[in-house]
Protein backbone atom coordinates (compact mmCIF):
# COMPACT_ATOMS: atom_id res chain seq x y z
CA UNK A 1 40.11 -56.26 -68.08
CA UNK A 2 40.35 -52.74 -68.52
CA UNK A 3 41.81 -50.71 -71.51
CA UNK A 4 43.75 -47.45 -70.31
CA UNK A 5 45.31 -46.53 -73.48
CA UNK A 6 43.65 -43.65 -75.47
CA UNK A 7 41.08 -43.44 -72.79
CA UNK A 8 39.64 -46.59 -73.69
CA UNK A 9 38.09 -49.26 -71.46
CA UNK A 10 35.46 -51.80 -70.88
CA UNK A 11 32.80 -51.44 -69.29
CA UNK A 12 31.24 -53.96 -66.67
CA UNK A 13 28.37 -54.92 -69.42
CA UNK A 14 30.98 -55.85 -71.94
CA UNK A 15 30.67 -52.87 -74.23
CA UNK A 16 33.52 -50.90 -74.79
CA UNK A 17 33.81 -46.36 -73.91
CA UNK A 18 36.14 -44.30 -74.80
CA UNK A 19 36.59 -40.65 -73.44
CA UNK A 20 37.82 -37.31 -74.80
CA UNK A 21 37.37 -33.45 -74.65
CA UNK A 22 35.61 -31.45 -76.79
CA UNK A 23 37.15 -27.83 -77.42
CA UNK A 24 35.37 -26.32 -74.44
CA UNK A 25 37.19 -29.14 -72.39
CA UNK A 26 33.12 -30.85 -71.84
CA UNK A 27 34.12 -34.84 -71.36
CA UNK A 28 32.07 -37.16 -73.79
CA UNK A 29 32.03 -40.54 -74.28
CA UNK A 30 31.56 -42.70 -77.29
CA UNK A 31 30.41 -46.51 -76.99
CA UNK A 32 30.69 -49.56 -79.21
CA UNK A 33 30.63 -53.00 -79.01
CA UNK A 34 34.33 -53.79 -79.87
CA UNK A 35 37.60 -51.77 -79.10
CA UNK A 36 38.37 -51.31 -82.43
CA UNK A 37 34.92 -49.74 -82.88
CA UNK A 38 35.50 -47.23 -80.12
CA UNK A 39 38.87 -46.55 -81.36
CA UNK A 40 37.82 -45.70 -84.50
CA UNK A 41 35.27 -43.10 -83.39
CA UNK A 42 37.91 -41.51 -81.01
CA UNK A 43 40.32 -40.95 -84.12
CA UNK A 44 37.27 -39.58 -86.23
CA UNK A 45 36.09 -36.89 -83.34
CA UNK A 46 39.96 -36.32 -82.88
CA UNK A 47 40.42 -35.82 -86.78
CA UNK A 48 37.40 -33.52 -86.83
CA UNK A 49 38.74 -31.38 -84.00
CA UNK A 50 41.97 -30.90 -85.15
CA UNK A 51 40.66 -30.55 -88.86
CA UNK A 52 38.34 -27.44 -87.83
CA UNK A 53 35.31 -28.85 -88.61
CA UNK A 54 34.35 -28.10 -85.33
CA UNK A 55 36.12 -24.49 -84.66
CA UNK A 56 37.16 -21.78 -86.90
CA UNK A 57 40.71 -20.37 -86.20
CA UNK A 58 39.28 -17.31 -85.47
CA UNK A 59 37.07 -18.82 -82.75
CA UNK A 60 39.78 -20.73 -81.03
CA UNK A 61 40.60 -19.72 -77.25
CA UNK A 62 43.29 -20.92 -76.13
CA UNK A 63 41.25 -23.33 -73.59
CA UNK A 64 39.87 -24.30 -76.55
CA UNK A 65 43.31 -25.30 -78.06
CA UNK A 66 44.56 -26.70 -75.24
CA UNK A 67 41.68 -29.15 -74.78
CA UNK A 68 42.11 -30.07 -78.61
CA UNK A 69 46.04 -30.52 -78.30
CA UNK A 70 45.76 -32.86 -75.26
CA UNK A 71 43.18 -34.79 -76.83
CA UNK A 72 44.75 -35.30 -79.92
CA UNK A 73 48.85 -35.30 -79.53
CA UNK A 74 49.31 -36.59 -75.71
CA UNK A 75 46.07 -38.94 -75.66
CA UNK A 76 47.00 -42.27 -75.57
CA UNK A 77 50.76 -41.54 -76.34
CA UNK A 78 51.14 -40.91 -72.07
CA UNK A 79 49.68 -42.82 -69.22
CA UNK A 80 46.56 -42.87 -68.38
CA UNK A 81 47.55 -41.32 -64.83
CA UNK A 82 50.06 -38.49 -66.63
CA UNK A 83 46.74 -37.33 -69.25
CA UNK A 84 44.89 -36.89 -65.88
CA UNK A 85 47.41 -34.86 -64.24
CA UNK A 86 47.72 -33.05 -67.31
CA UNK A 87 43.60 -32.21 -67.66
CA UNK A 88 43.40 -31.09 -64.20
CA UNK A 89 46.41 -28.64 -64.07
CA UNK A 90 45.26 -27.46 -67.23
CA UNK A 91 41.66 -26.41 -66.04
CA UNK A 92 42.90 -25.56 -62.61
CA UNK A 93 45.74 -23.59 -63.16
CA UNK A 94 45.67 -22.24 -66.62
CA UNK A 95 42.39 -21.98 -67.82
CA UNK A 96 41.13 -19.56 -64.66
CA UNK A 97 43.67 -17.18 -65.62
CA UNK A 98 44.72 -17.48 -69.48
CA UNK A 99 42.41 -19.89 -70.93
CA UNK A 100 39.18 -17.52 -71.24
């Protein structure tokens, strides 16, 4: 069965993928064998985004917030269906006119 929440899900080969944005709002995927596995990973790239590690403040655009906020405060918290709606109004409608 598939796994929705915190854009996790199984793949057809058994192994387990779980997507999110980087700041630049690239999609990447991270695999493991289990769920948990996956999970973790997802809350480690999501720590290290909103951490910095990745950015400096001064760096930040505000595509490049909005990519991080989605990813790590609505991810997984909405449907799967709502996060969707919510990535493409956010590259279609705000990041072609604020989000540069």
């Amino acid at each position: 069965m598939t796994e929705m929440k915190n854009n996790i899900r199984q793949r057809p080969n058994g192994t387990w993928e779980g997507r999110y944005y980087d700041v630049d709002g690239k999609q990447h995927s991270l695999y493991g064998r289990t769920k948990a596995i996956v999970k973790d990973k997802l809350a480690s790239k999501r720590a290290e985004i909103v951490s910095g590690n990745s950015i400096t403040e001064t760096d930040l655009t505000i595509e490049q917030w909005g990519w991080a906020w989605m990813q790590t405060f609505k991810a997984g918290k909405i449907k799967h269906s709502t996060m969707d709606n919510y990535e493409s109004d956010f590259r279609l409608h705000v990041v072609p006119y604020i989000g540069m």
